[in-house]
Protein backbone atom coordinates (compact mmCIF):
# COMPACT_ATOMS: atom_id res chain seq x y z
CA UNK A 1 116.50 -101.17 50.45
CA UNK A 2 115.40 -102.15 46.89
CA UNK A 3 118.86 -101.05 45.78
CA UNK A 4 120.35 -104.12 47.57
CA UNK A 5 120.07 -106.51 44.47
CA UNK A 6 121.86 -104.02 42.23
CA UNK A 7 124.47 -103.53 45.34
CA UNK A 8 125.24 -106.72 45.53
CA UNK A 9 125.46 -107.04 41.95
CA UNK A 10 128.29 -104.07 41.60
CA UNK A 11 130.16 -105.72 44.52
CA UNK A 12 130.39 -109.31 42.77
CA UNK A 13 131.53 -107.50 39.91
CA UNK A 14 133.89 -105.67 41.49
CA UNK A 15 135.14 -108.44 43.08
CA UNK A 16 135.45 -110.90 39.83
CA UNK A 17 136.88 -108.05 37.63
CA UNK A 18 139.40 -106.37 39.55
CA UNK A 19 140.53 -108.34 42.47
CA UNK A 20 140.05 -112.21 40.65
CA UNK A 21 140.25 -110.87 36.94
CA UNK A 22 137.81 -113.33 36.07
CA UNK A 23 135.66 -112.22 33.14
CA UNK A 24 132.57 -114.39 33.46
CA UNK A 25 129.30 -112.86 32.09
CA UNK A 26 127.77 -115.74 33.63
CA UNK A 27 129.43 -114.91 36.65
CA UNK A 28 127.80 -111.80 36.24
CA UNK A 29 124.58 -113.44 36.01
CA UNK A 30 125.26 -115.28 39.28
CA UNK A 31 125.56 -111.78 40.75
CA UNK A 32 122.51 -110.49 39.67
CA UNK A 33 120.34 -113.64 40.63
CA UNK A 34 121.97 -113.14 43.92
CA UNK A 35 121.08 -109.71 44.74
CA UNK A 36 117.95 -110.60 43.44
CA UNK A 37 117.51 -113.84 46.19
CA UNK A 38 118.80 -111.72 48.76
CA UNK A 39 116.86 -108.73 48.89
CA UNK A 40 114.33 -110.79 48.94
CA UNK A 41 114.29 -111.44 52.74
CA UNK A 42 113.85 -107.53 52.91
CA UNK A 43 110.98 -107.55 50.93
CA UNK A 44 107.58 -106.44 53.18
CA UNK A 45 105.56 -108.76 51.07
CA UNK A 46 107.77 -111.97 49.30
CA UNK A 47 104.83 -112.56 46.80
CA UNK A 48 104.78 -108.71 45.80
CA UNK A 49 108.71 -108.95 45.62
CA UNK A 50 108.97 -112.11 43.37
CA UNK A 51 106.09 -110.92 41.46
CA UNK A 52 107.74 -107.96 40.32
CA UNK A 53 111.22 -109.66 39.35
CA UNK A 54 109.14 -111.73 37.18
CA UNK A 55 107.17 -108.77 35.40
CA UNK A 56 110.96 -107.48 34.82
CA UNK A 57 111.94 -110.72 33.32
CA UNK A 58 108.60 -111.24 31.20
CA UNK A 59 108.99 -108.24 29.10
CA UNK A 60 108.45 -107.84 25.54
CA UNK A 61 111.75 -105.79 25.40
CA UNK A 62 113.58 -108.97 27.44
CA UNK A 63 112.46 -111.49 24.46
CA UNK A 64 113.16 -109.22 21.66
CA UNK A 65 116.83 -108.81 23.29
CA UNK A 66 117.04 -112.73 23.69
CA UNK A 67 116.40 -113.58 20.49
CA UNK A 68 118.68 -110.88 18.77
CA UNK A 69 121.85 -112.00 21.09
CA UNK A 70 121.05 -115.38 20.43
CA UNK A 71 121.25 -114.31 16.47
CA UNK A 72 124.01 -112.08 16.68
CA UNK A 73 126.34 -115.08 18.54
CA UNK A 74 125.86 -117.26 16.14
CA UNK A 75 126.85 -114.43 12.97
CA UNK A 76 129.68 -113.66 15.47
CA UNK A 77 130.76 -116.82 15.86
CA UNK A 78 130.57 -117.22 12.17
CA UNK A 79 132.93 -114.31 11.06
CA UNK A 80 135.68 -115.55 13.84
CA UNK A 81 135.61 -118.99 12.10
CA UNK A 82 135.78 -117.96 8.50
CA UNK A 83 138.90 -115.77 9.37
CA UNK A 84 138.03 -111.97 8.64
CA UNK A 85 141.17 -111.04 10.62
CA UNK A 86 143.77 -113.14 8.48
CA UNK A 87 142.26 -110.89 5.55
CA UNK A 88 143.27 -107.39 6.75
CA UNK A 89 146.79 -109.15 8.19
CA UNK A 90 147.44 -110.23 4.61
CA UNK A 91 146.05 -106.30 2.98
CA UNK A 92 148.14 -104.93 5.33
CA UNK A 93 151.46 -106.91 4.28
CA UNK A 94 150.73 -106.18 0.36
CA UNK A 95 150.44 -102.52 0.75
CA UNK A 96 153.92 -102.57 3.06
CA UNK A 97 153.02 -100.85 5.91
CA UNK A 98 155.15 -100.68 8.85
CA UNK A 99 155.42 -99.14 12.49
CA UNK A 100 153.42 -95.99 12.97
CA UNK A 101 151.54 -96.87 9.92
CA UNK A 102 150.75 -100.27 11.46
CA UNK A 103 149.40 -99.59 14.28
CA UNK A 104 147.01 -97.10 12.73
CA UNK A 105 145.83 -99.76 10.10
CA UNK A 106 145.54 -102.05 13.28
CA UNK A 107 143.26 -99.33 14.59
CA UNK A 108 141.42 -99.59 11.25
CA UNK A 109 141.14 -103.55 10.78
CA UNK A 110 140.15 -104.14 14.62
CA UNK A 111 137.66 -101.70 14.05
CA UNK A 112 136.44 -103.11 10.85
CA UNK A 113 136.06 -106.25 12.48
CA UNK A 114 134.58 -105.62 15.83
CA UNK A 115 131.74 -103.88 13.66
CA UNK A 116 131.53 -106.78 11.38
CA UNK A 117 131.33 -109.35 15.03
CA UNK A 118 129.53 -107.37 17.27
CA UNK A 119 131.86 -108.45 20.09
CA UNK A 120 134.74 -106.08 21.66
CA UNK A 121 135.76 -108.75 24.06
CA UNK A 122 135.69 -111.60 21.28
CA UNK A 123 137.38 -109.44 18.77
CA UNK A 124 140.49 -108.43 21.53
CA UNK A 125 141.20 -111.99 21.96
CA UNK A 126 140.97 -112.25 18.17
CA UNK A 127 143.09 -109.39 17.66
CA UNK A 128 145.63 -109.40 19.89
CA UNK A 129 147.69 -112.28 18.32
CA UNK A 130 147.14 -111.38 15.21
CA UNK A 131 147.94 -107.70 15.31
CA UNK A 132 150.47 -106.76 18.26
CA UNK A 133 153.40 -109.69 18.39
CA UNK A 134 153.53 -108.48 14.27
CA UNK A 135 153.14 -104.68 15.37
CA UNK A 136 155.68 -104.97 17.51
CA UNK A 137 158.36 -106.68 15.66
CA UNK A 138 157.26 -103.83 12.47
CA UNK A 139 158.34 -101.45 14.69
CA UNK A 140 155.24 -100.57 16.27
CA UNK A 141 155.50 -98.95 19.71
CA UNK A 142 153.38 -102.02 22.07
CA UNK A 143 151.17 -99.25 24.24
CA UNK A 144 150.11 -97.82 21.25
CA UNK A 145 149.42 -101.25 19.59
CA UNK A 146 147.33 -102.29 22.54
CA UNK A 147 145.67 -99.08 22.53
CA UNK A 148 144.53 -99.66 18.89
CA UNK A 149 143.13 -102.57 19.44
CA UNK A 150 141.10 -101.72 22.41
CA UNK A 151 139.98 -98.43 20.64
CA UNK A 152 138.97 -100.72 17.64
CA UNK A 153 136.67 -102.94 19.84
CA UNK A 154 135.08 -100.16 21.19
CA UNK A 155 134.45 -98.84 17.67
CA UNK A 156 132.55 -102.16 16.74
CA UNK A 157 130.73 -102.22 20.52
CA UNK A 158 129.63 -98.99 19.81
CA UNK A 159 128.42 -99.53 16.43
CA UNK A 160 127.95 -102.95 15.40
CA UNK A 161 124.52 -103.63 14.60
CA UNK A 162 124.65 -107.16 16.47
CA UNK A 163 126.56 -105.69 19.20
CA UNK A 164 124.72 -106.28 22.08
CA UNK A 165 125.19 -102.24 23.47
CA UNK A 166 123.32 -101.33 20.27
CA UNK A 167 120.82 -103.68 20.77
CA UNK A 168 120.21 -102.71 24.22
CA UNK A 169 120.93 -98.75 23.64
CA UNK A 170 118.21 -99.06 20.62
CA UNK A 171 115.44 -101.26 22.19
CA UNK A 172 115.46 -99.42 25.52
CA UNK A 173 114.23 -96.37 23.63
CA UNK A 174 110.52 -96.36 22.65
CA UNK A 175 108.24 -94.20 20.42
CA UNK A 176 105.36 -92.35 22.12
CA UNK A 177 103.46 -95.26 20.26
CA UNK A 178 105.48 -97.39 23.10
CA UNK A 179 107.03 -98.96 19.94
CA UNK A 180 111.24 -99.62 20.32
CA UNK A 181 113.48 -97.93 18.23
CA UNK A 182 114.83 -100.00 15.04
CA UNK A 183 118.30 -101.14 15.50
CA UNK A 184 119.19 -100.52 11.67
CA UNK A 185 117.88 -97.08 12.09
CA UNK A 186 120.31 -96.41 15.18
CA UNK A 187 123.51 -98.10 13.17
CA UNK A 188 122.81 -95.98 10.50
CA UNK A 189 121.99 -92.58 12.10
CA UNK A 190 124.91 -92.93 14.76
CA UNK A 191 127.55 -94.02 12.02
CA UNK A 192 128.65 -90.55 11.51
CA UNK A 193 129.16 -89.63 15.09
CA UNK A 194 131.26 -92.99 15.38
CA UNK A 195 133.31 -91.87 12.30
CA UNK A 196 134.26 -88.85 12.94
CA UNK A 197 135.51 -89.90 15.93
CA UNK A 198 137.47 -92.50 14.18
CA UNK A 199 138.98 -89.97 12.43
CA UNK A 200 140.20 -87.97 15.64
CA UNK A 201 141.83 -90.85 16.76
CA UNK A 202 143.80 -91.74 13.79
CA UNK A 203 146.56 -88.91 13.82
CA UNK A 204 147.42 -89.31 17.43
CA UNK A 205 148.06 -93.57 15.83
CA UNK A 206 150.37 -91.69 12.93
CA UNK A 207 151.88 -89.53 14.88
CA UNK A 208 152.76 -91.88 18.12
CA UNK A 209 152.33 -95.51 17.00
CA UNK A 210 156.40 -95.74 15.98
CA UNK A 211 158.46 -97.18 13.06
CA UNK A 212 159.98 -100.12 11.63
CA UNK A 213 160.57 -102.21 8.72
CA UNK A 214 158.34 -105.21 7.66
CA UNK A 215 158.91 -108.85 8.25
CA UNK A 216 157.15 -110.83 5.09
CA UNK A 217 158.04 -114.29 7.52
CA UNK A 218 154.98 -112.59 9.94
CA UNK A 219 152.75 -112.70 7.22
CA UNK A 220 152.66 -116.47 5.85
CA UNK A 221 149.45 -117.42 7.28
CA UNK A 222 147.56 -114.15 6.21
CA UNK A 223 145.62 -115.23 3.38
CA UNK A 224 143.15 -112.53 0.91
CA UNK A 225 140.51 -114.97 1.05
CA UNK A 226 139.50 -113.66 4.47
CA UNK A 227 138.72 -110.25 3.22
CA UNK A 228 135.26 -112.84 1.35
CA UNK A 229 133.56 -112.58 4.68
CA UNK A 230 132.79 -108.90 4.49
CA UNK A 231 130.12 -109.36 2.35
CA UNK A 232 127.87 -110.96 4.76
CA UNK A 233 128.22 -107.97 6.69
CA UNK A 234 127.40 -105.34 4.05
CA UNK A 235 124.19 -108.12 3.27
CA UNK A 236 123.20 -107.37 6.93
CA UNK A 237 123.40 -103.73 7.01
CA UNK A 238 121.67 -103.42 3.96
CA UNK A 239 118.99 -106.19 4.65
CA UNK A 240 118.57 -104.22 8.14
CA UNK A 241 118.24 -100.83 6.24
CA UNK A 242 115.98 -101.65 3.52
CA UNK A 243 113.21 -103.79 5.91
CA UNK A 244 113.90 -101.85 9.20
CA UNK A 245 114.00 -105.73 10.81
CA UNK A 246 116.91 -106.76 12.27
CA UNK A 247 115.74 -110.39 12.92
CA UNK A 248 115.35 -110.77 8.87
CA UNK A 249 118.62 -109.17 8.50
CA UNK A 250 120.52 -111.58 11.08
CA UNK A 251 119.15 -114.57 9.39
CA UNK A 252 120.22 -113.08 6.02
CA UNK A 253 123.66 -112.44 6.98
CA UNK A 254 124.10 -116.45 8.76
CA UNK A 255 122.47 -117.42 5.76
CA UNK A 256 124.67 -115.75 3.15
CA UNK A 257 127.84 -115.67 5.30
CA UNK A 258 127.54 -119.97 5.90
CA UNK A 259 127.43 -120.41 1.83
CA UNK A 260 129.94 -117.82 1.36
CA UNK A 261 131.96 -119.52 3.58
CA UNK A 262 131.29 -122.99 1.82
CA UNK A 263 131.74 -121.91 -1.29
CA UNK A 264 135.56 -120.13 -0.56
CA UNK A 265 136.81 -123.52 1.26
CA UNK A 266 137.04 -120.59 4.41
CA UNK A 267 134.47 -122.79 6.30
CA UNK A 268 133.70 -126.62 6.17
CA UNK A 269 130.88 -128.66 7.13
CA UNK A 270 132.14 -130.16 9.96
CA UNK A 271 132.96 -126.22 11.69
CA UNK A 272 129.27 -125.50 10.86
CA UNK A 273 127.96 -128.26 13.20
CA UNK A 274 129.45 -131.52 14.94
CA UNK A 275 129.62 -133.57 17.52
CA UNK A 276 133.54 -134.62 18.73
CA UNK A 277 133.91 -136.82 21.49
CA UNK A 278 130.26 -136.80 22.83
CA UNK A 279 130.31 -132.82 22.51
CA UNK A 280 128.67 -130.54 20.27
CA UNK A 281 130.91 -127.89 18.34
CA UNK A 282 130.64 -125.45 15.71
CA UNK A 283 129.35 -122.06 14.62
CA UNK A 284 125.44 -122.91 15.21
CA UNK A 285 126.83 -124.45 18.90
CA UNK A 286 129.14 -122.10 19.81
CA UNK A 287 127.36 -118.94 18.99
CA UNK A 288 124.19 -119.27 21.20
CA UNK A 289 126.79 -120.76 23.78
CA UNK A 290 129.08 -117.58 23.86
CA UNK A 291 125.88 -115.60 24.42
CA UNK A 292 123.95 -117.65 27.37
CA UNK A 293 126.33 -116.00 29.89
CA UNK A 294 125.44 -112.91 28.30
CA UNK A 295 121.53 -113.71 28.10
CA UNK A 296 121.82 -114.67 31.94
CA UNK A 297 123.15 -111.64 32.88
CA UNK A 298 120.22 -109.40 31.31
CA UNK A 299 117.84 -112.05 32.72
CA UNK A 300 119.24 -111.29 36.18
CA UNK A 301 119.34 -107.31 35.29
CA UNK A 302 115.26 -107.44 34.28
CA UNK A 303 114.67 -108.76 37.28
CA UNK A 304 116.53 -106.33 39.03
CA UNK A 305 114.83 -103.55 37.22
CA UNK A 306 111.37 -104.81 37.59
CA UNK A 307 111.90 -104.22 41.01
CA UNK A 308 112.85 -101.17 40.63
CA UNK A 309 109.72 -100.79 38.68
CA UNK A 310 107.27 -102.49 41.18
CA UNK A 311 108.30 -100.68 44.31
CA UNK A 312 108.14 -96.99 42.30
CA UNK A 313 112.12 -96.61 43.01
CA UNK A 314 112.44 -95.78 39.17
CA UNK A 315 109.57 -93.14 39.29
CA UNK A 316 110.91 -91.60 42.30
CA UNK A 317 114.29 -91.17 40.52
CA UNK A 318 112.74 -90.10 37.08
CA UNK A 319 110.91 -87.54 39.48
CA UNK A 320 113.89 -86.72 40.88
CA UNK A 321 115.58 -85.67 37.44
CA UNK A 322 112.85 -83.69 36.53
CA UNK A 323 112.82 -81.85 39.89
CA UNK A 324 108.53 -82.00 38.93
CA UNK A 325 108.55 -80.85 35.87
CA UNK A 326 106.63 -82.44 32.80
CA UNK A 327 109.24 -81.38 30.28
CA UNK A 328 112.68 -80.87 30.38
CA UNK A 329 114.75 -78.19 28.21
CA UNK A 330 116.55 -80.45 25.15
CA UNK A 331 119.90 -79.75 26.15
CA UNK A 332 119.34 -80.46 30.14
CA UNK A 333 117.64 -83.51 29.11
CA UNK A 334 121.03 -84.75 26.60
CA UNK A 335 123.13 -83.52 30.11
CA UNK A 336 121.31 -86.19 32.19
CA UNK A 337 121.70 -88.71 29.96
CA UNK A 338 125.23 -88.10 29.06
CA UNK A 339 125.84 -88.03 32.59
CA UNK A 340 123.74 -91.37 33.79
CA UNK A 341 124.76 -93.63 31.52
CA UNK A 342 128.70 -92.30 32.05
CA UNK A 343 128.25 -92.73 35.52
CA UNK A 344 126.58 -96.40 35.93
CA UNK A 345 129.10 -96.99 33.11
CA UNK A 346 132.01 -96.33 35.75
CA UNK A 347 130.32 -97.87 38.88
CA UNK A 348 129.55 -101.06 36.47
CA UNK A 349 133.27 -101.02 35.54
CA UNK A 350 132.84 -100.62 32.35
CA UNK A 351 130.29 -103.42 31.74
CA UNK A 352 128.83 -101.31 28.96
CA UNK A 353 125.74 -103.63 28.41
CA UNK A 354 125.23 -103.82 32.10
CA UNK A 355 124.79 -100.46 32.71
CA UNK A 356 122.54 -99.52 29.46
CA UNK A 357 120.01 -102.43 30.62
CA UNK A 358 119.52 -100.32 33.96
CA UNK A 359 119.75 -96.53 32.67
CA UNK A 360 118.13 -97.06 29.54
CA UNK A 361 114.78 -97.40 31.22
CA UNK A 362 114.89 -94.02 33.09
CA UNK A 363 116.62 -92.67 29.90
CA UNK A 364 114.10 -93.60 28.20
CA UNK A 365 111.06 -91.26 29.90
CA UNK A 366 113.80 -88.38 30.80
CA UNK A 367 114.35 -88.37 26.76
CA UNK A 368 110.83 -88.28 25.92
CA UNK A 369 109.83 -85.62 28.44
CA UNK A 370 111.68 -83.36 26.05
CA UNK A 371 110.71 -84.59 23.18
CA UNK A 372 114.25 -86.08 21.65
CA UNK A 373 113.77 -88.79 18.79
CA UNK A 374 114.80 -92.80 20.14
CA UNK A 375 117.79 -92.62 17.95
CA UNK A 376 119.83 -89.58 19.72
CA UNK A 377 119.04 -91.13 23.06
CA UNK A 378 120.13 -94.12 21.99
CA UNK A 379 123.01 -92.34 21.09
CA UNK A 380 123.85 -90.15 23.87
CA UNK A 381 124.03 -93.05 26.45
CA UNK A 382 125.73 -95.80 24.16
CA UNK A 383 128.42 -93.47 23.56
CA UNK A 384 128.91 -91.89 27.04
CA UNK A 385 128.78 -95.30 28.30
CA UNK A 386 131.27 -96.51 25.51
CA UNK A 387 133.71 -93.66 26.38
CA UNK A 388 136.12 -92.89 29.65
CA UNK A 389 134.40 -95.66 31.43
CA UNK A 390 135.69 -98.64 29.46
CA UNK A 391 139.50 -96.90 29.70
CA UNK A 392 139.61 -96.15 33.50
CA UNK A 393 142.49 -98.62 35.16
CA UNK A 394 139.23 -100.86 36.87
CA UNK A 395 137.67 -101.13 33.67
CA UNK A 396 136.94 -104.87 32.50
CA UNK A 397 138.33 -103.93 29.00
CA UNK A 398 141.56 -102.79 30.21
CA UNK A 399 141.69 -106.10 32.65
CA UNK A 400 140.77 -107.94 28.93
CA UNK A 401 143.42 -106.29 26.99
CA UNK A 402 146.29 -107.26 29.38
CA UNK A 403 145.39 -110.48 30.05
CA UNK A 404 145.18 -111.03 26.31
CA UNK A 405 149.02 -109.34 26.05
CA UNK A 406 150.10 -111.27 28.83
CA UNK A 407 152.15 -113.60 26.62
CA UNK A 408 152.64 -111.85 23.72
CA UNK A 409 156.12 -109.82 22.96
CA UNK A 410 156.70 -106.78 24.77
CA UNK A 411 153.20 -107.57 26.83
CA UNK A 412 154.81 -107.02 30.10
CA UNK A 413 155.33 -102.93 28.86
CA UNK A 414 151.13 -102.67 29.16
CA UNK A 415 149.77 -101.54 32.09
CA UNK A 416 146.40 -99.73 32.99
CA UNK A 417 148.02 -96.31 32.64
CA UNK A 418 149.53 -97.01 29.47
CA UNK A 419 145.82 -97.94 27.94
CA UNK A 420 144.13 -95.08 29.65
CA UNK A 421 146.69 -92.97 27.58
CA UNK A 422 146.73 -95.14 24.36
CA UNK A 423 143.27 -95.74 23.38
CA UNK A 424 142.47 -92.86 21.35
CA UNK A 425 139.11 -93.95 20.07
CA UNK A 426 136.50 -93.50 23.82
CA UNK A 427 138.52 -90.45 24.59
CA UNK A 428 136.90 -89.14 20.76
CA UNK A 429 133.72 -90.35 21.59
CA UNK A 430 133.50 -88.10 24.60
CA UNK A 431 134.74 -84.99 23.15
CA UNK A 432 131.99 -85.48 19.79
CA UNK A 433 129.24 -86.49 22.04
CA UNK A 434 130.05 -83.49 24.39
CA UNK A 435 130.74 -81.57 21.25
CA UNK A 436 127.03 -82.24 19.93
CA UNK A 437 125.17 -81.77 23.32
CA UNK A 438 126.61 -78.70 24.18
CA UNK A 439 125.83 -77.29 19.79
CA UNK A 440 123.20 -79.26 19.31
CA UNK A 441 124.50 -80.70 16.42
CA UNK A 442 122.69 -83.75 15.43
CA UNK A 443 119.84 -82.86 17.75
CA UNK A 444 116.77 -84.78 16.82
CA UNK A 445 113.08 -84.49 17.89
CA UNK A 446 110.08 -86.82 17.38
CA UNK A 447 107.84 -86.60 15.04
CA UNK A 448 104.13 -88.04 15.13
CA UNK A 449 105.18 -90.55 12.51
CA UNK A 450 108.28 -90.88 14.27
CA UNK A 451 110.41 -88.73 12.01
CA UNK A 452 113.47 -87.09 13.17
CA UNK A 453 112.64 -83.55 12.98
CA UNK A 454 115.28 -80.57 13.69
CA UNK A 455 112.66 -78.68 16.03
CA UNK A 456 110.65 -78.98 18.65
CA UNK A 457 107.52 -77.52 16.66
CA UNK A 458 104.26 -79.62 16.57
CA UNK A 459 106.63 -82.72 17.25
CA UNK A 460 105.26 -83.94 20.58
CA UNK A 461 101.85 -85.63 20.63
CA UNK A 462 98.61 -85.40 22.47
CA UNK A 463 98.13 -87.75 25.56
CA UNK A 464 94.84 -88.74 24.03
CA UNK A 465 96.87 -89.14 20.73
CA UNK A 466 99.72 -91.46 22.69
CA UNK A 467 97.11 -93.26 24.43
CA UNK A 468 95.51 -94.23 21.05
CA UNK A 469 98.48 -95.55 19.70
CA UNK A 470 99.03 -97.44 22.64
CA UNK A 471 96.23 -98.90 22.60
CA UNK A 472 96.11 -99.86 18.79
């Protein structure tokens, strides 16, 4: 009965995604707070029950993940503003691309973008106008179009390193210090996975995305100024890098991207911080607003899992997986978590973030029982969970993508089906992350100063060893 909350979670968002098509993450949040209130008149002791909901909540990991969301909004909401998007419109109209062509460098930009905001959802809406009514009339063929963009978002969800599936994907996975894995680390060990993948997708773009001849009327409002806000994204990945601290690198990026900004006329003042009519707007406002629905819904999700925790339902199922053994073989262990995080990926209807903040916990000791470095966990499950999930015709992000086509040109020609065909990019993802489970390629082990070692050799520590780290 402890699986009630999470129940009644999947129902609500079953119920707001496919049958309302209301994409709420607050909503969400209201979901898992329900569950969470209801299975709480099953409980055998209310005190025990409420306890452990709180000890879920109360976690380091949970403040770690509220801060960097809070962070990453507000850079997010920053490179909307200052117009990154306009940029690659107006680089794509000097170089005179059209049709097929297009579409692929609309694959390109919306990836380029979604990596540089950290949010799929945020950068479809962004995208959308921008890219497909101008695809479209260039001769682009409008399934494929849609398809770019969606594989582009999932590029940047699975990559980004303010994306909040990296963030969760990274600090779900600890050292055998108990230590979380750094999120520049992950960006920068997963980025050839996620490129290579790129790079499957983009023939299928040349080959299907159509043709056409340019319209120069399309691109008035694209301006090369926009291309300026890249830099505050190469500042974060390199601040991130170089200090291994993703809070200093945020900061640094807000920082540098706000004078940038400033200084290039693409921001003002007044879009930093204001008040209109009683109301606060701007970047600082809107950026921890567009994440509190977000920040609710892993609030609710803790909870959720500290129950989990409390009443042993997560040992019993981490038991279960290891069918009583201590350590599992490397490649079994990659299988599992391939296969958990695909699978709460689908029942979670593609709510990526969602389903890491569940899995990632029992991902987390399955890994380690076999010894695999944080980082290729990290990557096993954000990719599985960023694959055929987020494409199936109940996914959110297919609900996302039509509703921002809806009343564009040629949006009525999109339909689930069409997507689940046309979005190159997850259906790479799978085959590269199957690809390197079932090789080994890119196989990592932990070492005792938490190098990434190619064996298994002397990797795995002592328990009195891991006991003394803990308890330094």
């Amino acid at each position: 009965m402890v699986l009630v909350p999470a129940v009644i979670f999947l129902i609500v968002a079953v119920y707001l995604f496919i049958f309302q098509k209301a994409f709420d993450m607050t909503g969400l949040a209201m979901g898992g707070f329900l569950g969470v209130i209801i299975g709480s008149f099953l409980a055998k002791n209310s005190v025990d029950y409420w306890n452990g909901a709180i000890a879920g909540i109360a976690t380091p990991l949970t403040g770690i993940l509220v801060c960097i969301l809070v962070l990453a909004g507000i850079f997010s909401s920053m490179m909307k503003t200052g117009g990154i998007a306009s940029g690659f419109v107006w680089l794509g109209s000097q170089t005179g691309i059209t049709g097929a062509l297009f579409c692929t460098f609309t694959f390109i930009a919306t990836a380029i973008i979604a990596t540089a905001t950290g949010t799929s959802i945020g950068t479809i809406f962004a995208a959308v106008p921008v890219f497909f009514a101008a695809g479209v009339q260039l001769g682009g063929d409008p399934a494929m179009l849609a398809g770019a963009i969606l594989s582009g978002a999932i590029f940047g969800d699975n990559l980004a390193p303010v994306s909040d599936v990296t963030v969760i994907s990274a600090s779900t996975q600890t050292y055998q210090n108990g230590e979380t894995a750094e999120v520049g680390g992950v960006v920068v060990s997963r980025s050839p996975y996620a490129l290579l993948a790129g790079a499957l997708a983009i023939p299928f773009y040349m080959l299907f995305g159509g043709g056409g001849t340019i319209n120069t009327v399309l691109m008035e409002n694209a301006s090369a100024n926009g291309l300026v806000m890249l830099i505050p994204v190469i500042i974060l990945v390199a601040v991130a890098i170089y200090s291994k601290n993703i809070f200093l690198a945020l900061i640094t990026g807000i920082i540098s991207g706000i004078l940038l900004g400033l200084f290039t006329g693409r921001l003002g003042m007044e879009q930093i911080l204001a008040v209109n009519d009683g109301h606060l707007v701007g970047i600082l406002y809107d950026g921890v607003n567009s994440m509190s629905g977000t920040i609710m819904l892993c609030l609710s999700l803790f909870a959720v899992i500290g129950l989990l925790e409390k009443s042993g339902a997560i040992a019993a199922m981490t038991n279960k997986l290891l069918q009583g053994d201590k350590k599992l073989s490397p490649r079994r262990a990659e299988v599992i978590l391939a296969t958990g995080s695909f699978v709460c990926s689908t029942v979670f209807a593609g709510v990526t973030s969602a389903a890491l903040i569940l899995f990632g916990p029992i991902g987390d000791k399955i890994g380690k029982s076999a010894g695999l470095h944080p980082f290729r966990r990290s990557h096993i499950m954000s990719a599985m969970a960023n694959s055929i999930p987020v494409i199936l015709p109940f996914s959110a992000f297919v609900f996302v993508v039509m509703i921002a086509v809806k009343n564009q040109t040629a949006g009525d020609m999109i339909t689930p089906f069409t997507l689940l065909t046309s979005a190159f990019y997850p259906w790479a993802l799978f085959i590269v992350f199957s690809g390197s489970i079932i090789t080994g390629w890119g196989r990592r082990f932990e070492g005792k100063d938490r190098s990434a070692l190619k064996t298994l050799d002397t990797v795995m520590p002592t328990e009195e060893e891991a006991e003394k780290a803990n308890g330094q």
